[in-house]
Protein backbone atom coordinates (compact mmCIF):
# COMPACT_ATOMS: atom_id res chain seq x y z
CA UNK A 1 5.05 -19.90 -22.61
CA UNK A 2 2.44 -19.81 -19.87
CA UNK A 3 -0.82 -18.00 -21.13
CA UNK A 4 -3.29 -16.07 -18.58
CA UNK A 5 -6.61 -16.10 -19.48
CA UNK A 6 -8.02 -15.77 -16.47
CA UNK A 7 -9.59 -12.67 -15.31
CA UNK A 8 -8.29 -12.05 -11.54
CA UNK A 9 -7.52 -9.44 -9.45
CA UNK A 10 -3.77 -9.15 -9.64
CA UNK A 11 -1.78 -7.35 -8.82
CA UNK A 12 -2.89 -7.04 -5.03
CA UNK A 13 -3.58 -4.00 -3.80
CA UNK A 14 -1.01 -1.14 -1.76
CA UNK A 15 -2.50 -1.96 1.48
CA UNK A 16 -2.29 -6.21 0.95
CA UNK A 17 1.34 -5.68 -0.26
CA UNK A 18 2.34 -3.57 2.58
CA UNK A 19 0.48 -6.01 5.17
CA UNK A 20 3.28 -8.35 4.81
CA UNK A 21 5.85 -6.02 6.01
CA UNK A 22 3.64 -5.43 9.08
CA UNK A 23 3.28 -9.45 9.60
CA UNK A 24 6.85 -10.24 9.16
CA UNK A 25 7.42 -7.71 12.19
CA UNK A 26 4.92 -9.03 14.36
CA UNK A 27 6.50 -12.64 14.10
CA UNK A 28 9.77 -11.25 14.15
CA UNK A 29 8.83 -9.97 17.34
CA UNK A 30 6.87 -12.52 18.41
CA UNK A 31 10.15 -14.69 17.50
CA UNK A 32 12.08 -12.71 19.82
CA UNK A 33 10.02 -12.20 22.76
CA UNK A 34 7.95 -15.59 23.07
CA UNK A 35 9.04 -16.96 26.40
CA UNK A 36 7.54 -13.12 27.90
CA UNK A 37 4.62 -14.00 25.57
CA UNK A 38 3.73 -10.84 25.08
CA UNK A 39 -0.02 -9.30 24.25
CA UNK A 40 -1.70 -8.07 21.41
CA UNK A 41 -0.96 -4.86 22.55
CA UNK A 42 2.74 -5.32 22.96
CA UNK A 43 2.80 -6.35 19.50
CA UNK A 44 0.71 -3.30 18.03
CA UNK A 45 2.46 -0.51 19.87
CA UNK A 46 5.71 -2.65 18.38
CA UNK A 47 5.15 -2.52 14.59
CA UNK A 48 3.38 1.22 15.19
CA UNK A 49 -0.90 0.13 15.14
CA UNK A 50 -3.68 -0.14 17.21
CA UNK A 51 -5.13 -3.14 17.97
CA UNK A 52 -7.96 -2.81 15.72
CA UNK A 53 -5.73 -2.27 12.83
CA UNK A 54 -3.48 -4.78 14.09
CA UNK A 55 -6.81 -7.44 13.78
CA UNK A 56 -7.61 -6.15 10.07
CA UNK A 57 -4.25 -6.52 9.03
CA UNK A 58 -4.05 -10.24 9.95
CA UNK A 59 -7.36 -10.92 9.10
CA UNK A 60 -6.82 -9.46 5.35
CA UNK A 61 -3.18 -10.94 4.70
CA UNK A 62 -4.17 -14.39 6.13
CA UNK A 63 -7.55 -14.50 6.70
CA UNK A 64 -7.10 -15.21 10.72
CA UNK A 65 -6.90 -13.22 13.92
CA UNK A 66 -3.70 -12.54 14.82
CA UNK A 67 -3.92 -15.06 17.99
CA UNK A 68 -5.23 -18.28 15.58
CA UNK A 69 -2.34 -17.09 12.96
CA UNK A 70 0.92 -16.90 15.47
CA UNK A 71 -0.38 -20.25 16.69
CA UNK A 72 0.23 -21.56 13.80
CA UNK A 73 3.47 -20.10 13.66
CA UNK A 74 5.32 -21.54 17.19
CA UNK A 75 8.09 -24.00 18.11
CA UNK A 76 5.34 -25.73 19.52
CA UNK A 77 2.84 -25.94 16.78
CA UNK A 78 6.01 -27.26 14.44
CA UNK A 79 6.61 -30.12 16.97
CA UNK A 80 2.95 -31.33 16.98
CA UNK A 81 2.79 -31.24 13.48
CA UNK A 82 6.03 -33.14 13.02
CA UNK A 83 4.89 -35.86 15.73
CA UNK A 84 1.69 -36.36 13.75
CA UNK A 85 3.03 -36.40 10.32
CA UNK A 86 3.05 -40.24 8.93
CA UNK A 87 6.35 -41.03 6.70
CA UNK A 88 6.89 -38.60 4.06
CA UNK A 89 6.62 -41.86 1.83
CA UNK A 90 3.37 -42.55 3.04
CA UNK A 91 1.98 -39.41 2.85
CA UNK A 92 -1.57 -38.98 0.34
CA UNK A 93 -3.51 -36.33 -0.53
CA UNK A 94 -6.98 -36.04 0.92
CA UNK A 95 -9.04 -34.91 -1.71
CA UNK A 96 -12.76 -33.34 -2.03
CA UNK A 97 -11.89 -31.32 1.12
CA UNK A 98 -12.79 -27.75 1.86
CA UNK A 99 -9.67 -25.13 1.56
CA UNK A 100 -7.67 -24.34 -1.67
CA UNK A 101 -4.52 -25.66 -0.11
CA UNK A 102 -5.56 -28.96 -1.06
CA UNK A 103 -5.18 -28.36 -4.30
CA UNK A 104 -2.01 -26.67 -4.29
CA UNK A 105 0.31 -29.44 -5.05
CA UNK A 106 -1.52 -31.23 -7.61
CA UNK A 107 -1.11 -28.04 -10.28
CA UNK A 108 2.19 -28.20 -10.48
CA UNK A 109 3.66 -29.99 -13.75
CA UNK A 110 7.84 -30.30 -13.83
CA UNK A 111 10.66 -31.13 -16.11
CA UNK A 112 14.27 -31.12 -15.80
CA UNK A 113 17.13 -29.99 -18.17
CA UNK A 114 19.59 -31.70 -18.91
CA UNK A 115 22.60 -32.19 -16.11
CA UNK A 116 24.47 -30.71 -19.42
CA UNK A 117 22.17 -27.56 -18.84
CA UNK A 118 23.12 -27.11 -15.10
CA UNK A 119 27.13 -27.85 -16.06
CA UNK A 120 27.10 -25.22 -18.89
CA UNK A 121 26.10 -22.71 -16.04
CA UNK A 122 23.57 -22.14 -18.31
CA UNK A 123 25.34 -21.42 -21.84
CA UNK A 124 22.94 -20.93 -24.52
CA UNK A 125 19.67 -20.21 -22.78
CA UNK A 126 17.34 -17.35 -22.67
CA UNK A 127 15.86 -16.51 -19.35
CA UNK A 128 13.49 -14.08 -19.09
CA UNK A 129 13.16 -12.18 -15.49
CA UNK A 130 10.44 -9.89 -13.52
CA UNK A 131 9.94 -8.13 -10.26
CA UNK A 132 6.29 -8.40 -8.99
CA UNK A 133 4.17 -8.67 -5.82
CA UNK A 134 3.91 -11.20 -4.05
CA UNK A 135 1.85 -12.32 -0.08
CA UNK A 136 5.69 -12.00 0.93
CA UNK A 137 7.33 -9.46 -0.36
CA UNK A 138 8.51 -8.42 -3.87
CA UNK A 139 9.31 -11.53 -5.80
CA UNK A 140 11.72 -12.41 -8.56
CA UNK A 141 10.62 -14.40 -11.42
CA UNK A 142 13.07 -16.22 -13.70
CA UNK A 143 11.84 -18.25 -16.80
CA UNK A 144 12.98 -20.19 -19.64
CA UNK A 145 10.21 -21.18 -22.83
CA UNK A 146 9.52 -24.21 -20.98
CA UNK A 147 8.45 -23.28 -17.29
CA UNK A 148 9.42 -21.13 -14.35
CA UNK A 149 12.91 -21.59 -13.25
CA UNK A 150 13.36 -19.18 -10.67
CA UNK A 151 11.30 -17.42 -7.84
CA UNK A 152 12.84 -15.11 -5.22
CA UNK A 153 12.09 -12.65 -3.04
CA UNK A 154 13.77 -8.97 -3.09
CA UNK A 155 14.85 -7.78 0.24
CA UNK A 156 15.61 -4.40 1.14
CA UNK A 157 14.22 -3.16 -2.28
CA UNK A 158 17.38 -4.30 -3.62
CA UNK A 159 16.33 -5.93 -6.85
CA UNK A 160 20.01 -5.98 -8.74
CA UNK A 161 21.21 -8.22 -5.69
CA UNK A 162 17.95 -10.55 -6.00
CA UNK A 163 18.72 -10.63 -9.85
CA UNK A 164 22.49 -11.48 -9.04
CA UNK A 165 21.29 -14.01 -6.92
CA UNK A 166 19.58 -15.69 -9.79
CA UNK A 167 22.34 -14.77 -11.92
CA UNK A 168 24.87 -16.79 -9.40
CA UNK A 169 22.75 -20.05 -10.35
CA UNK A 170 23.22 -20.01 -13.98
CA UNK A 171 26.07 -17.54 -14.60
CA UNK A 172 26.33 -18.12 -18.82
CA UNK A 173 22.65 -18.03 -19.47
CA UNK A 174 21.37 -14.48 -21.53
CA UNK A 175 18.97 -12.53 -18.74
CA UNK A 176 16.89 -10.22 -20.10
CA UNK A 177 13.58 -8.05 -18.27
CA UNK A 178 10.19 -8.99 -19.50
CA UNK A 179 7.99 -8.84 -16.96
CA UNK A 180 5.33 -9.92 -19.10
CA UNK A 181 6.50 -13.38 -19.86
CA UNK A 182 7.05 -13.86 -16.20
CA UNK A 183 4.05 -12.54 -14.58
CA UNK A 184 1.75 -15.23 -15.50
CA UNK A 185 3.99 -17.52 -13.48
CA UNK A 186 3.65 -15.38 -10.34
CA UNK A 187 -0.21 -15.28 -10.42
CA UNK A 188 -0.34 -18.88 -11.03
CA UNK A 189 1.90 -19.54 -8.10
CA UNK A 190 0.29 -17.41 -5.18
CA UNK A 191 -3.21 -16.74 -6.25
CA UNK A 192 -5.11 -19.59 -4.68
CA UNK A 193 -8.14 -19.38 -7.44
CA UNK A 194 -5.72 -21.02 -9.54
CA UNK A 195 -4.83 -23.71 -7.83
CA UNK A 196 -6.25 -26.41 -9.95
CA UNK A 197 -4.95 -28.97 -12.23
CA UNK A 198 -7.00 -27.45 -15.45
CA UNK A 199 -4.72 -24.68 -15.06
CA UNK A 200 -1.35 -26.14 -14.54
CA UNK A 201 1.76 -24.21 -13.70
CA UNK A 202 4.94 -25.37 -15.49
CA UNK A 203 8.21 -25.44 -13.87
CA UNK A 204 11.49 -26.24 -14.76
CA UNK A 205 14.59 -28.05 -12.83
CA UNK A 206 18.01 -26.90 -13.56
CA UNK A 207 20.13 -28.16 -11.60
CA UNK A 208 23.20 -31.44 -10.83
CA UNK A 209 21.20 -34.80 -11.07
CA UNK A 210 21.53 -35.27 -7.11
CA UNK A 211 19.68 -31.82 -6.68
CA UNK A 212 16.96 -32.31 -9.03
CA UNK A 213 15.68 -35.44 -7.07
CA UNK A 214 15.50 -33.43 -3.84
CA UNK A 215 13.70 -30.69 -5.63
CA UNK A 216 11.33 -33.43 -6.72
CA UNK A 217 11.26 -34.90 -3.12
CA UNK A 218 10.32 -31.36 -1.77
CA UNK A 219 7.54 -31.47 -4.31
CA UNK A 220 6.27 -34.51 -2.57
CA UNK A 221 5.48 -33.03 0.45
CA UNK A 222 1.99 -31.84 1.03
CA UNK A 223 0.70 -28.04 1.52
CA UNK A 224 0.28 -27.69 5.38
CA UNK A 225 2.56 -29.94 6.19
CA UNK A 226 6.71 -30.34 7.29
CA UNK A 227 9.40 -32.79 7.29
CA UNK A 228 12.91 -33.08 8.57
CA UNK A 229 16.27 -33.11 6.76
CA UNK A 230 16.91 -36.46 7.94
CA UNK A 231 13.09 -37.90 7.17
CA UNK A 232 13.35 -36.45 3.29
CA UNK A 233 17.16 -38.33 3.02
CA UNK A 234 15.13 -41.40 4.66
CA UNK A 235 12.32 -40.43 1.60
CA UNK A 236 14.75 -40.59 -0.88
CA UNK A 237 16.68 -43.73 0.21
CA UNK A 238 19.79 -41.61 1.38
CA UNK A 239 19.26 -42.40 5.21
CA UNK A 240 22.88 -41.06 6.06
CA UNK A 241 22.76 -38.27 3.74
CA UNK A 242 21.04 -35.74 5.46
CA UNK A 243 23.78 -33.16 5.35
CA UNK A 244 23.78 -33.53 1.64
CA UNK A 245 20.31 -33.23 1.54
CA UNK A 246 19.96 -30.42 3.26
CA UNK A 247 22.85 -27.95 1.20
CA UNK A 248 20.56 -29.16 -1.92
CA UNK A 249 17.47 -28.26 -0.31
CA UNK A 250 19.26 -24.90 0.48
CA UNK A 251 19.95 -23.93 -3.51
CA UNK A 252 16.39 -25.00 -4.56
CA UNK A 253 15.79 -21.91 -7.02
CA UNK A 254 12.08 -22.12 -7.36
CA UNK A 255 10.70 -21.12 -3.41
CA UNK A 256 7.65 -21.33 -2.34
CA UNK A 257 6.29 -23.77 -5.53
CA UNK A 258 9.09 -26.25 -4.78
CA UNK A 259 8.22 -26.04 -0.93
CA UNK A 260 12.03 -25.76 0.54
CA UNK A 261 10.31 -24.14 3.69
CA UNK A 262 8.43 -27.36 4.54
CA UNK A 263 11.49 -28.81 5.70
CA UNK A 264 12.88 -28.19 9.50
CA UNK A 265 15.31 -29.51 12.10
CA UNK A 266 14.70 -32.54 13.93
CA UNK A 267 13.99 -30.73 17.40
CA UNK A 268 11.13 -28.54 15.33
CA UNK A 269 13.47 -25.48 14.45
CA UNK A 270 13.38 -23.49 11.56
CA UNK A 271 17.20 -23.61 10.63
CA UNK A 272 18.25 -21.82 7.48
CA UNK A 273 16.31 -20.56 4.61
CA UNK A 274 17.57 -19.12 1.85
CA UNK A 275 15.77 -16.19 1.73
CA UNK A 276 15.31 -15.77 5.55
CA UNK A 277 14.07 -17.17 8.61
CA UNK A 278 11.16 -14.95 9.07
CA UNK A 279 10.14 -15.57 5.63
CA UNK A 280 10.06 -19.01 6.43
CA UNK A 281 7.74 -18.45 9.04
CA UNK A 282 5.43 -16.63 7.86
CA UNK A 283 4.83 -18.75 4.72
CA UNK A 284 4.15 -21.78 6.76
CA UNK A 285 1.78 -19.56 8.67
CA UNK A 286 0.20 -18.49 5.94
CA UNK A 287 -0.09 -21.79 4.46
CA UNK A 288 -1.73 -23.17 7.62
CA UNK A 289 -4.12 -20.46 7.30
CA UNK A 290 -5.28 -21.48 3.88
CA UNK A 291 -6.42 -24.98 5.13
CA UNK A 292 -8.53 -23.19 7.12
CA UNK A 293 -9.92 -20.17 5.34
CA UNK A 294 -13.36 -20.90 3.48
């Protein structure tokens, strides 16, 4: 079991919580109405806020002005980063740089289970499962004694269907609620302090031998960065498997840590995400946005 030991402030406060319902409107928006490319105060009389407030909510959710943050967030910004990007293969971390993205995919320490595990739907093991804040909404938190299997996000404060949709991954394993157990796993994976490889966070794989490498190719790709479907098959010497690769990229279980969102269509479109389009979005924002914050 993961052990916190850390003193941090967790869980973030009523106003950070309900900044990312704010965000996610303003990009929705902002989705929706680019080619009018409308103003700052188009967007604040649309999600109900002055412009001033509009400001101090960007600045404390992402640490940007709402104008750097939604650049980060365009069709355009995705294509420049995709033409810039060297092979995923190729890729290397640049360490001893400022922002605590860098470090974010060196803490992360996996294992699978056995392709036994994943056939068994789960039979014989205890998962333990929590509902706690999160920069994007109300997560879920699944975990076994070995690592974090799970992380969702609740939508529509509808937690049983977020816990069903966990459930649907490993229908003969025993659920049960302990929210301590599994909040240590949701610091660790969105509280930026921690992002260091003394303090590792431990995840597990369960899934078909085939999905488990793509989950571990996902892994490979760095914070602040994105690949294609086709460029991951290419990383994992399936060049004509994209297809494939992209339905197992679809049921990765673990979002966010194992960075599903990294990966977009050739022509620099979002395409799906399993737990919504806007979501996507503003993660990859907000994941720019740490590069960049001191």
């Amino acid at each position: 079991m993961l052990t916190d030991t850390t003193e941090i402030k967790w869980p973030p406060s009523e106003s950070e919580v309900s900044d990312y319902d704010k965000v996610r409107r303003a990009i929705a928006f902002i989705s929706a109405e680019w080619r009018e490319h409308p103003s700052l105060e188009e967007i604040a009389a649309h999600i109900g806020v002055s412009i001033p407030h509009l400001h101090a909510i960007f600045r404390r959710w992402s640490g940007l002005s709402p104008k750097a943050f939604l650049q980060a967030v365009t069709l355009d910004h995705a294509r420049r980063v995709l033409r810039s990007n060297a092979p995923l293969l190729d890729a290397s971390y640049e360490l001893g740089l400022s922002g605590p993205g860098r470090l974010h995919d060196l803490f992360i320490t996996h294992e699978s289970m056995s392709p036994g595990d994943w056939k068994a739907g789960g039979a014989g093991l205890l998962l333990s499962y929590g509902f706690h804040p999160s920069p994007f909404g109300e997560a879920i938190a699944v975990s076994t004694d070995r690592g974090l299997a799970g992380l969702g996000f609740v939508d529509d404060n509808d937690r049983e269907a977020a816990l069903q949709d966990m459930k649907t991954r490993w229908p003969r394993a025993n659920y049960i609620m302990d929210q301590d157990v599994t909040r240590p796993y949701v610091v660790r994976a969105f509280d930026p302090s921690l992002w260091t490889r003394e303090q590792p966070l431990r995840i597990v794989m369960i899934g078909s031998d085939f999905e488990i490498r793509v989950w571990e190719g996902l892994l490979q790709i760095p914070f602040g960065r994105i690949t294609t479907y086709g460029d991951l098959a290419k990383s994992l010497q399936q060049p004509t498997a994209a297809r494939a690769v992209g339905s197992a990229v679809g049921r990765n279980p673990i979002s966010f840590v194992v960075p599903c969102h990294r990966v977009i269509g050739k022509s620099g479109s979002l395409t799906g995400y399993h737990w919504g389009l806007n979501r996507k979005q503003t993660i990859l924002g907000w994941e720019a946005c740490q590069l960049v914050t001191p």
